[in-house]
PDB file of N, CA and C in Angstrom:
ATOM      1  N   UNK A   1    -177.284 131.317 -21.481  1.00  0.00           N
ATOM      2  CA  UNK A   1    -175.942 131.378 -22.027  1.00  0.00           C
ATOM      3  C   UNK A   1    -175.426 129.963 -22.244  1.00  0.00           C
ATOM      4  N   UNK A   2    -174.962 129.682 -23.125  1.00  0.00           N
ATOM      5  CA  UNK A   2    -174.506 128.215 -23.623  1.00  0.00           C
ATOM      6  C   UNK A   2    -172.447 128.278 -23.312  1.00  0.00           C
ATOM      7  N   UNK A   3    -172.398 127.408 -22.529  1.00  0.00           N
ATOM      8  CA  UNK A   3    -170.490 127.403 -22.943  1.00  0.00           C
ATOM      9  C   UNK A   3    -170.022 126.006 -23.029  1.00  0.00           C
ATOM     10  N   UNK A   4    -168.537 126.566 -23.535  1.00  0.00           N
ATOM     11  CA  UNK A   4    -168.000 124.824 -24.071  1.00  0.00           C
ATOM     12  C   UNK A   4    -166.854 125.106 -23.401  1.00  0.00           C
ATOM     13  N   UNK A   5    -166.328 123.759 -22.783  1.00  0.00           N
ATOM     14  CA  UNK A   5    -165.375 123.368 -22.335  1.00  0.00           C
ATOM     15  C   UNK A   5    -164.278 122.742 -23.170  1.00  0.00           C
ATOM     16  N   UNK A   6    -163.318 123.338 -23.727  1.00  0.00           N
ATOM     17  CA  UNK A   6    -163.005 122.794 -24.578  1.00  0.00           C
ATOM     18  C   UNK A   6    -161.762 121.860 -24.502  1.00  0.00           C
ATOM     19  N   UNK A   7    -161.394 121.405 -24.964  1.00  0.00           N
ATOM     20  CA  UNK A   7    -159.871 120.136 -24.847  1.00  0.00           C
ATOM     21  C   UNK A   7    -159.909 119.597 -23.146  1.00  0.00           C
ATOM     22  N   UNK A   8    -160.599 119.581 -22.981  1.00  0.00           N
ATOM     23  CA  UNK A   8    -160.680 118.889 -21.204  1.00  0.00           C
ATOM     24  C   UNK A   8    -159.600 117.879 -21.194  1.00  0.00           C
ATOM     25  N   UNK A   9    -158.776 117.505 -20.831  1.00  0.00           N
ATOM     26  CA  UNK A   9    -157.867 117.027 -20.441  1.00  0.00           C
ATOM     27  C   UNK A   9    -158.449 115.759 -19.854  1.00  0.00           C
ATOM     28  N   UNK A  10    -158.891 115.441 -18.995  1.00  0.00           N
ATOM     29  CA  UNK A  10    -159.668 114.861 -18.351  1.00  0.00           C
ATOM     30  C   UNK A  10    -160.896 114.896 -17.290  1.00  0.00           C
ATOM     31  N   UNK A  11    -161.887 114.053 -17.548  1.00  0.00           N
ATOM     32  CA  UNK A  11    -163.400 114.325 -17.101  1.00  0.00           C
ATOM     33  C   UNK A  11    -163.851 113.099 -16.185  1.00  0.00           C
ATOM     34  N   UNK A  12    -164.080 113.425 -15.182  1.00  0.00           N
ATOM     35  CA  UNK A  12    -163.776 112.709 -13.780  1.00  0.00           C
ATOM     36  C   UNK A  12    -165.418 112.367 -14.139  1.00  0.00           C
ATOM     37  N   UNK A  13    -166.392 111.004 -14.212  1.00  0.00           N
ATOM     38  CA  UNK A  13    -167.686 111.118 -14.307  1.00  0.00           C
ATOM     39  C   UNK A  13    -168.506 110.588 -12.979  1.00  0.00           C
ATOM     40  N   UNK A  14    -169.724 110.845 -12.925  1.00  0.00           N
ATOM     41  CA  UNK A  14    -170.034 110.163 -11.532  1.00  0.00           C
ATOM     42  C   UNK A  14    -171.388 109.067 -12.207  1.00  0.00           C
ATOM     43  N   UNK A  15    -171.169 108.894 -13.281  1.00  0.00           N
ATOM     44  CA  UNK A  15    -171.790 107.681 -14.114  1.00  0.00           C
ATOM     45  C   UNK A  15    -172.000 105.847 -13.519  1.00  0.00           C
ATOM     46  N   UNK A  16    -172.388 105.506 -13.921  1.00  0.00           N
ATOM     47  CA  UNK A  16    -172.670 104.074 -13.288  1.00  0.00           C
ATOM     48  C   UNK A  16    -171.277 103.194 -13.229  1.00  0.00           C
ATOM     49  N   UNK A  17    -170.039 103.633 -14.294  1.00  0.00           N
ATOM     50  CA  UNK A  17    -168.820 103.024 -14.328  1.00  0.00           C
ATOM     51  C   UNK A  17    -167.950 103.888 -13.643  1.00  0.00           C
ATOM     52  N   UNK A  18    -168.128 105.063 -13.518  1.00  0.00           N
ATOM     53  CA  UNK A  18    -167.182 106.109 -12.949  1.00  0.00           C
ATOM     54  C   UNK A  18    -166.190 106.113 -13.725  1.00  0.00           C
ATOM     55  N   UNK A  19    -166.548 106.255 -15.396  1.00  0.00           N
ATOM     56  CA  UNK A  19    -165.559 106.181 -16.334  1.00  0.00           C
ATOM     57  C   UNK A  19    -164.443 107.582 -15.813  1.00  0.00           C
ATOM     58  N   UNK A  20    -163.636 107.657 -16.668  1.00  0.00           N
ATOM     59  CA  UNK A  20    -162.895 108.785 -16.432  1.00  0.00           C
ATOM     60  C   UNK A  20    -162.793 109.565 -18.356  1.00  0.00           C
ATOM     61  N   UNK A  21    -163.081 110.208 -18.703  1.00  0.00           N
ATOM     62  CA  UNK A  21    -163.175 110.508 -20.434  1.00  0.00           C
ATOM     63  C   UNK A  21    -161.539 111.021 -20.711  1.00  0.00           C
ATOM     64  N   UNK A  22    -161.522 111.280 -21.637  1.00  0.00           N
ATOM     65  CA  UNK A  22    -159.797 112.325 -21.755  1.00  0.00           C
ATOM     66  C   UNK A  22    -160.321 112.876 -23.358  1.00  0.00           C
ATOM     67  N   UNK A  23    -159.865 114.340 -23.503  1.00  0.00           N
ATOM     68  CA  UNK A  23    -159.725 114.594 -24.256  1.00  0.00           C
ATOM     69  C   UNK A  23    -161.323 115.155 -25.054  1.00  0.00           C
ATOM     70  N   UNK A  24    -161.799 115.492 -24.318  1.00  0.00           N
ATOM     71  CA  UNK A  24    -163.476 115.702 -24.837  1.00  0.00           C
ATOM     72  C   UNK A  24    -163.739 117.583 -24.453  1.00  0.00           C
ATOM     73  N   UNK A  25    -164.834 117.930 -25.058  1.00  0.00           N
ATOM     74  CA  UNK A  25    -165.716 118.957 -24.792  1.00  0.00           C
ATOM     75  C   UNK A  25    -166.439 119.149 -24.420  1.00  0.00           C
ATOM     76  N   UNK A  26    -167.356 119.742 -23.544  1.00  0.00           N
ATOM     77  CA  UNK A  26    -168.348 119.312 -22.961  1.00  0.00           C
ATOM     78  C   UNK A  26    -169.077 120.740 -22.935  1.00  0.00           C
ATOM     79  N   UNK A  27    -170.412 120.803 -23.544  1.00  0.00           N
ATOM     80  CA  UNK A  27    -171.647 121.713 -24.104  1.00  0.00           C
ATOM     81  C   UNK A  27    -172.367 121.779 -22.930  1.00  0.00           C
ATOM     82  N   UNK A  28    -172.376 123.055 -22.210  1.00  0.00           N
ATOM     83  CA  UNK A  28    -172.858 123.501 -21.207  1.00  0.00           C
ATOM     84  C   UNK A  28    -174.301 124.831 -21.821  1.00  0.00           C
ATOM     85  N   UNK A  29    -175.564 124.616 -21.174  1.00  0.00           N
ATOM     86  CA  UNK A  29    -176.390 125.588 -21.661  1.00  0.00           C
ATOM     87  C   UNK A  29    -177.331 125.290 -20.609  1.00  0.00           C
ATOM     88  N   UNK A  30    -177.604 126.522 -19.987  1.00  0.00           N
ATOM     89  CA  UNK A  30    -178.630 126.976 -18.853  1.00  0.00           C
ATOM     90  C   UNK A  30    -178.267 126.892 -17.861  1.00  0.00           C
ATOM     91  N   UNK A  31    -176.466 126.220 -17.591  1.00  0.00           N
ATOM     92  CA  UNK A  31    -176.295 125.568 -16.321  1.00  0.00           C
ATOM     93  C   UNK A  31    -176.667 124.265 -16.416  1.00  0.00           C
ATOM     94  N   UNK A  32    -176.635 123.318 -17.666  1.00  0.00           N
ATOM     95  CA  UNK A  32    -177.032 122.124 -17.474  1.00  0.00           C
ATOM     96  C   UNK A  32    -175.575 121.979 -18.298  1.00  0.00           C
ATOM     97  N   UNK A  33    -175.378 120.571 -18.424  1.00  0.00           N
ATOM     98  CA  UNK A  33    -174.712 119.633 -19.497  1.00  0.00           C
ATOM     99  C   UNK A  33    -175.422 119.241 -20.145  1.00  0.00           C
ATOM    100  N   UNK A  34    -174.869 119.681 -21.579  1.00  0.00           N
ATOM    101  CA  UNK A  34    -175.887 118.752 -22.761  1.00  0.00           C
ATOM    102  C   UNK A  34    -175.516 117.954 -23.763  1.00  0.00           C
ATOM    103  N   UNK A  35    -173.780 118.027 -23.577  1.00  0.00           N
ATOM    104  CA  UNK A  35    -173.315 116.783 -24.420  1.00  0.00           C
ATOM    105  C   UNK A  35    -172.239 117.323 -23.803  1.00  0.00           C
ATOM    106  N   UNK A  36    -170.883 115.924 -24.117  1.00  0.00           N
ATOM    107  CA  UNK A  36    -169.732 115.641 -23.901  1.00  0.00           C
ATOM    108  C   UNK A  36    -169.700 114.656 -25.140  1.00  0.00           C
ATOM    109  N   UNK A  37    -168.495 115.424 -25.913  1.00  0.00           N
ATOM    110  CA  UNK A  37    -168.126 114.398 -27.510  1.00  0.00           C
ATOM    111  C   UNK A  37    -167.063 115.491 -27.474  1.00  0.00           C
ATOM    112  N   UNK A  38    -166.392 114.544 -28.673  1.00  0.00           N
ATOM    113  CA  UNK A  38    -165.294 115.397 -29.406  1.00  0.00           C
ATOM    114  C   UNK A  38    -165.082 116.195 -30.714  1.00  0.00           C
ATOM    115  N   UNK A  39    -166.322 116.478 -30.879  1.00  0.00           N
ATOM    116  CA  UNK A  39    -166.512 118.029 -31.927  1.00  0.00           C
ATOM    117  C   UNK A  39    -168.044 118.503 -31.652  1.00  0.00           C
ATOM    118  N   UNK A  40    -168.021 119.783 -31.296  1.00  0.00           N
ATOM    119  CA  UNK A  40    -169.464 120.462 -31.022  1.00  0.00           C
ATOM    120  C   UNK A  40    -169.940 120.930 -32.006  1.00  0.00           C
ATOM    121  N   UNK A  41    -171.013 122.077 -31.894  1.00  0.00           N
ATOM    122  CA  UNK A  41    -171.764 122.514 -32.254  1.00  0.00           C
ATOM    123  C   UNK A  41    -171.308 123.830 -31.651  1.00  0.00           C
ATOM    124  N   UNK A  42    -171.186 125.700 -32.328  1.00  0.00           N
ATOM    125  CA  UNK A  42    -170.751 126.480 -31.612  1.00  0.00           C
ATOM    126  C   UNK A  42    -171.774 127.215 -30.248  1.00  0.00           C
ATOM    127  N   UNK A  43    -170.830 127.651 -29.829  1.00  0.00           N
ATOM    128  CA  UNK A  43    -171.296 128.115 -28.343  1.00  0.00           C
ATOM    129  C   UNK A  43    -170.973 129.250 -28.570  1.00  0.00           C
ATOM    130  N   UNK A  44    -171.568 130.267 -27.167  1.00  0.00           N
ATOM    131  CA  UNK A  44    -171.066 131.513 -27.250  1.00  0.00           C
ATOM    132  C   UNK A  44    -170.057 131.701 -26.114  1.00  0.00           C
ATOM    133  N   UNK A  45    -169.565 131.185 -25.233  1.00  0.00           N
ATOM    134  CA  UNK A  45    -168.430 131.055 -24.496  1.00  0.00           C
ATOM    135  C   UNK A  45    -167.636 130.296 -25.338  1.00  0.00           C
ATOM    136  N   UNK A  46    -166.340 129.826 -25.349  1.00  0.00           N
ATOM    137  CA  UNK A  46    -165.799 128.916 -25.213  1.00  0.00           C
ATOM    138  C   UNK A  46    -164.297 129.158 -23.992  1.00  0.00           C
ATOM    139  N   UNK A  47    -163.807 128.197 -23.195  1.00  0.00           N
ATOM    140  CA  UNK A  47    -163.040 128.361 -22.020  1.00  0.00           C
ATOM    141  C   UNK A  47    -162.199 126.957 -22.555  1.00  0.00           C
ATOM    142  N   UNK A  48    -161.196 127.205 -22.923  1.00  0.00           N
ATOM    143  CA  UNK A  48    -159.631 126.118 -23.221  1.00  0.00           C
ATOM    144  C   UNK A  48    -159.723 125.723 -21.877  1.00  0.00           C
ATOM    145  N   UNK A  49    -159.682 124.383 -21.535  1.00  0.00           N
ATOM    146  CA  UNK A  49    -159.466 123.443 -20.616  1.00  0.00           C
ATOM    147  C   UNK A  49    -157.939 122.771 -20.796  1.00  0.00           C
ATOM    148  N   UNK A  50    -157.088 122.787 -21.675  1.00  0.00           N
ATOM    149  CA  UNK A  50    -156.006 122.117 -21.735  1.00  0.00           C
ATOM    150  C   UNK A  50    -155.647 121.805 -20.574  1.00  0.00           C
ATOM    151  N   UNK A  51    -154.891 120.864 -20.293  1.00  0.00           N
ATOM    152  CA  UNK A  51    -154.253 120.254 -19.240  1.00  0.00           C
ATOM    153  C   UNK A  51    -154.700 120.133 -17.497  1.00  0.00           C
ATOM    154  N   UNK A  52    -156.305 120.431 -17.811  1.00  0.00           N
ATOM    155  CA  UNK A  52    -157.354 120.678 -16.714  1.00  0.00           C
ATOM    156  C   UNK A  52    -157.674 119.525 -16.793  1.00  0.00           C
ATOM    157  N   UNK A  53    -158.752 118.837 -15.208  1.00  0.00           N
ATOM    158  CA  UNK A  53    -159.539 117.775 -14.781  1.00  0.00           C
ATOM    159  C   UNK A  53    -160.647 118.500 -13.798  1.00  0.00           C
ATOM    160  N   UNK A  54    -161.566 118.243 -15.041  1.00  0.00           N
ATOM    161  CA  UNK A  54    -162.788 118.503 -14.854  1.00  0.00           C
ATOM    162  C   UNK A  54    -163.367 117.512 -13.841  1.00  0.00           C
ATOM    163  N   UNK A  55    -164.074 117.367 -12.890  1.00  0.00           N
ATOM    164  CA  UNK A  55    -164.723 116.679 -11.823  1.00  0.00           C
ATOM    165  C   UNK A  55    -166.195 117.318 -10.997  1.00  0.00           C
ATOM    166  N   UNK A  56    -166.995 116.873 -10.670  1.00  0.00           N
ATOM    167  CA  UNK A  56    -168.198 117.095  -9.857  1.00  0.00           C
ATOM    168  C   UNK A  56    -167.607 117.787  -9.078  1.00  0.00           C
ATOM    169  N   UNK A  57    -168.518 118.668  -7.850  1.00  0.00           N
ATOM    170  CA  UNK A  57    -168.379 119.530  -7.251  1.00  0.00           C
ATOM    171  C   UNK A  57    -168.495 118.357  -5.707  1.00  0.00           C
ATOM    172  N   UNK A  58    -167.544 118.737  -5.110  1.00  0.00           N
ATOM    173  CA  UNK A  58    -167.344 118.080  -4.126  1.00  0.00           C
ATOM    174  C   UNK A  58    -167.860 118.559  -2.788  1.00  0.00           C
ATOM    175  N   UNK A  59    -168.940 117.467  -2.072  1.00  0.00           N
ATOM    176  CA  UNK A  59    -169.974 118.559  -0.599  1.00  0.00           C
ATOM    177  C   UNK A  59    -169.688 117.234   0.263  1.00  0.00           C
ATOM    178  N   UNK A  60    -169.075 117.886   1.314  1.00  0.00           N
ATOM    179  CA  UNK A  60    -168.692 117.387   2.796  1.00  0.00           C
ATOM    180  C   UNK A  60    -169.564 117.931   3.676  1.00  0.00           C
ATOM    181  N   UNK A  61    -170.711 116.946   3.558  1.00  0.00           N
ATOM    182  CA  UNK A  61    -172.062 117.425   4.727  1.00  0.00           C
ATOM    183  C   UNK A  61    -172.062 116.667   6.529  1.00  0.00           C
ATOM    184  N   UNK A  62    -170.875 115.619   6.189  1.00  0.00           N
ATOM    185  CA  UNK A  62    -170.884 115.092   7.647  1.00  0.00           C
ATOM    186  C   UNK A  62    -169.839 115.370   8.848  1.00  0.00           C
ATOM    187  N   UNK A  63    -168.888 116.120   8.240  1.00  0.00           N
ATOM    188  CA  UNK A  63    -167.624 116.491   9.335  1.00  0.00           C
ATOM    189  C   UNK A  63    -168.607 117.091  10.328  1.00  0.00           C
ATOM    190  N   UNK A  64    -168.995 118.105  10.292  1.00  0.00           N
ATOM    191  CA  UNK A  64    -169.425 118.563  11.445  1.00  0.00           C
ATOM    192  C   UNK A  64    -170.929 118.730  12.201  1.00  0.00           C
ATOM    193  N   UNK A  65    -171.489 117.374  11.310  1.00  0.00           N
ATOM    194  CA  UNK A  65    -173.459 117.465  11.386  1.00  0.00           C
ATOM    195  C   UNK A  65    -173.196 117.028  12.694  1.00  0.00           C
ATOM    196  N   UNK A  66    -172.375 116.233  13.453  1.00  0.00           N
ATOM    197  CA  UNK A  66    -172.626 116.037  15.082  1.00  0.00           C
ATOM    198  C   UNK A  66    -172.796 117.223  15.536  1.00  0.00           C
ATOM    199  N   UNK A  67    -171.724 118.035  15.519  1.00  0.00           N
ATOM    200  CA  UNK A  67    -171.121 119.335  16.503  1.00  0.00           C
ATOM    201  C   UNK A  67    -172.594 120.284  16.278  1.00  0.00           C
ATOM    202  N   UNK A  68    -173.204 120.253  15.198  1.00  0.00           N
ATOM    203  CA  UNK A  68    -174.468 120.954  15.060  1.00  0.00           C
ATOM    204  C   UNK A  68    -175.812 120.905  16.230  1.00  0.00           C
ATOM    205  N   UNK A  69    -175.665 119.599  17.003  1.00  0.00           N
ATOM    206  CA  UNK A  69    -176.824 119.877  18.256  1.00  0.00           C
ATOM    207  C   UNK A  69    -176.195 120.358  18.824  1.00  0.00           C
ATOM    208  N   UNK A  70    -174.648 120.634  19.253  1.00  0.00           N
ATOM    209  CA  UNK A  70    -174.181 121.570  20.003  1.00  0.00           C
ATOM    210  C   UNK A  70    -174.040 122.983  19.918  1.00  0.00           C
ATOM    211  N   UNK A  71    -174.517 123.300  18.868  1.00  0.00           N
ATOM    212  CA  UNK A  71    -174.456 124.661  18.698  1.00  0.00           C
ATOM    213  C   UNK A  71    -175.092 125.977  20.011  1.00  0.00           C
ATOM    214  N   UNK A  72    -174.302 126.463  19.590  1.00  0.00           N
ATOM    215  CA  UNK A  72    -174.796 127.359  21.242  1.00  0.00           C
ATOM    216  C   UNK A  72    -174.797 127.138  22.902  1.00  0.00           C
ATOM    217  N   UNK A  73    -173.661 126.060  23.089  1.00  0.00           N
ATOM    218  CA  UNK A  73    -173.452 125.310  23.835  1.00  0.00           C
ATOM    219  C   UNK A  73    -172.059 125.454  24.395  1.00  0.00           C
ATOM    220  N   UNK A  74    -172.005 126.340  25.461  1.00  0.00           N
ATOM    221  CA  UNK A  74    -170.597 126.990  25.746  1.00  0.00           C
ATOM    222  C   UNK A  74    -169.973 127.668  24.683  1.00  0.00           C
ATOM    223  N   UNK A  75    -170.438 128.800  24.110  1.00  0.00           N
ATOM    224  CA  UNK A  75    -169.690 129.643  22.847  1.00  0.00           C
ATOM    225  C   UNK A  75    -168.475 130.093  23.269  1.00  0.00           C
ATOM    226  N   UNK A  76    -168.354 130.691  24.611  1.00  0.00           N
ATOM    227  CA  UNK A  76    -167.358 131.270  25.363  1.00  0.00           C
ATOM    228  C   UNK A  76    -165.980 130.167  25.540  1.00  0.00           C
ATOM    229  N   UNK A  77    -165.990 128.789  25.484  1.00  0.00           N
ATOM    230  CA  UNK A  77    -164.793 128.537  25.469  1.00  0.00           C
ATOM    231  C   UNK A  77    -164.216 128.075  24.146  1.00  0.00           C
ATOM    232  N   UNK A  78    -162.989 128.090  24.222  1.00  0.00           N
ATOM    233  CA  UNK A  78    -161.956 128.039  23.056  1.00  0.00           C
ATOM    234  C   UNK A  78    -162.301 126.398  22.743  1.00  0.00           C
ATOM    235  N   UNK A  79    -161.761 126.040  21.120  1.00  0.00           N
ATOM    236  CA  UNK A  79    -162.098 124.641  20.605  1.00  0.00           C
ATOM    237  C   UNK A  79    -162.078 123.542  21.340  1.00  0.00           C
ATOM    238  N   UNK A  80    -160.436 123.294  22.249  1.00  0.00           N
ATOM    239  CA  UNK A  80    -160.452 122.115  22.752  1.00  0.00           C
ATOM    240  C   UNK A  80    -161.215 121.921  24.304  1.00  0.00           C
ATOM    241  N   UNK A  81    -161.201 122.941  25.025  1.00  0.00           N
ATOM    242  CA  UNK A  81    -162.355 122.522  26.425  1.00  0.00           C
ATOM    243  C   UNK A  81    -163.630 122.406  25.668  1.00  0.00           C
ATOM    244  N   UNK A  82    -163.901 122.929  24.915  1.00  0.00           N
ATOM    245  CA  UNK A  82    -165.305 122.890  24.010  1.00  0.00           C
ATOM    246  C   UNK A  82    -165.723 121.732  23.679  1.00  0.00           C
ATOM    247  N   UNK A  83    -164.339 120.658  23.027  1.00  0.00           N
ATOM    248  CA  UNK A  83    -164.702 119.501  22.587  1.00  0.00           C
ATOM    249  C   UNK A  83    -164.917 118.561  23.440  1.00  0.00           C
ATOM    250  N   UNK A  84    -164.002 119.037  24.518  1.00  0.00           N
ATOM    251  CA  UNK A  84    -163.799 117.943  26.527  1.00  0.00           C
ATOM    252  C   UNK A  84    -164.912 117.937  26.752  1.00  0.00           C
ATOM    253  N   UNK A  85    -165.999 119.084  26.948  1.00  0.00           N
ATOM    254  CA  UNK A  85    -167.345 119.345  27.579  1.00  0.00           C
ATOM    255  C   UNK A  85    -168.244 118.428  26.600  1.00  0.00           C
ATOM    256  N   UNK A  86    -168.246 118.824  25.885  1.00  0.00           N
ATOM    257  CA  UNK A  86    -168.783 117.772  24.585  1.00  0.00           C
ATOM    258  C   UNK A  86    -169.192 116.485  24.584  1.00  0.00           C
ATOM    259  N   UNK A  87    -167.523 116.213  24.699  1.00  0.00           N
ATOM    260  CA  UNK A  87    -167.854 114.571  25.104  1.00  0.00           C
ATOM    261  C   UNK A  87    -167.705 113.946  26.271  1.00  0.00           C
ATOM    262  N   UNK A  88    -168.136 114.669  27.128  1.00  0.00           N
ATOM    263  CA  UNK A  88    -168.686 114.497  28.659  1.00  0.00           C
ATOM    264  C   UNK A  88    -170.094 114.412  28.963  1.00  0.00           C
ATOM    265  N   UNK A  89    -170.734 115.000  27.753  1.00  0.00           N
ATOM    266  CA  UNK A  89    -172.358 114.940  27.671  1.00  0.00           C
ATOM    267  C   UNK A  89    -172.624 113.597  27.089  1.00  0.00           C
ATOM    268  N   UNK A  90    -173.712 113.559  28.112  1.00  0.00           N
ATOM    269  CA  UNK A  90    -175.019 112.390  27.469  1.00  0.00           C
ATOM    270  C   UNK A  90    -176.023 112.420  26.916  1.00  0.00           C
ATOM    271  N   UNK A  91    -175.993 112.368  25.392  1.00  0.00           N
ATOM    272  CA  UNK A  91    -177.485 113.010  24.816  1.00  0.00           C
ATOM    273  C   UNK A  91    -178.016 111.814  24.402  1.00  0.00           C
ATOM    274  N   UNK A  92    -179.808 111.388  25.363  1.00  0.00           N
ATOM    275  CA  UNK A  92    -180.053 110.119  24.571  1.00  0.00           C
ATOM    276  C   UNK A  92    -181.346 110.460  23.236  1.00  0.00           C
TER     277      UNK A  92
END
């Protein structure tokens, strides 16, 4: 399925300048990007972006990669004695 994003407002990039675009379309097909310009080629979606900011998908993998060797490690108490016990341990 091919779709276009159309009048994007603004396009947040994660490019070597971290430009920011305004005002573009952007040609989506397979789940890829295959152009960003300002007149396409037709699609079979199209989705009005007006006054939208388009941006990468944002992944927060480190908040809680500590708390992860603790897993299973006093389940039974509530968050904050949980966190006391926690950092009362010595893991070398």
């Amino acid at each position: 399925m091919s779709i276009l994003l159309k009048n994007c407002e603004y396009v947040v990039t994660q490019n070597k300048d971290r430009e920011i675009l305004r005002n573009v379309d952007i040609g989506i097909e397979n789940n890829e990007i295959k152009e960003i310009v300002s007149e396409t080629k037709s699609y079979e979606r199209k989705i009005d972006c007006s006054n939208k900011v388009i941006l990468p998908g944002l992944i927060n993998t480190h908040t809680h990669a500590g708390m992860s060797i603790m897993r299973g490690y006093s389940d039974d108490k509530e968050l904050f004695p949980w966190l006391e016990i926690c950092g009362k341990l010595k893991i070398n």
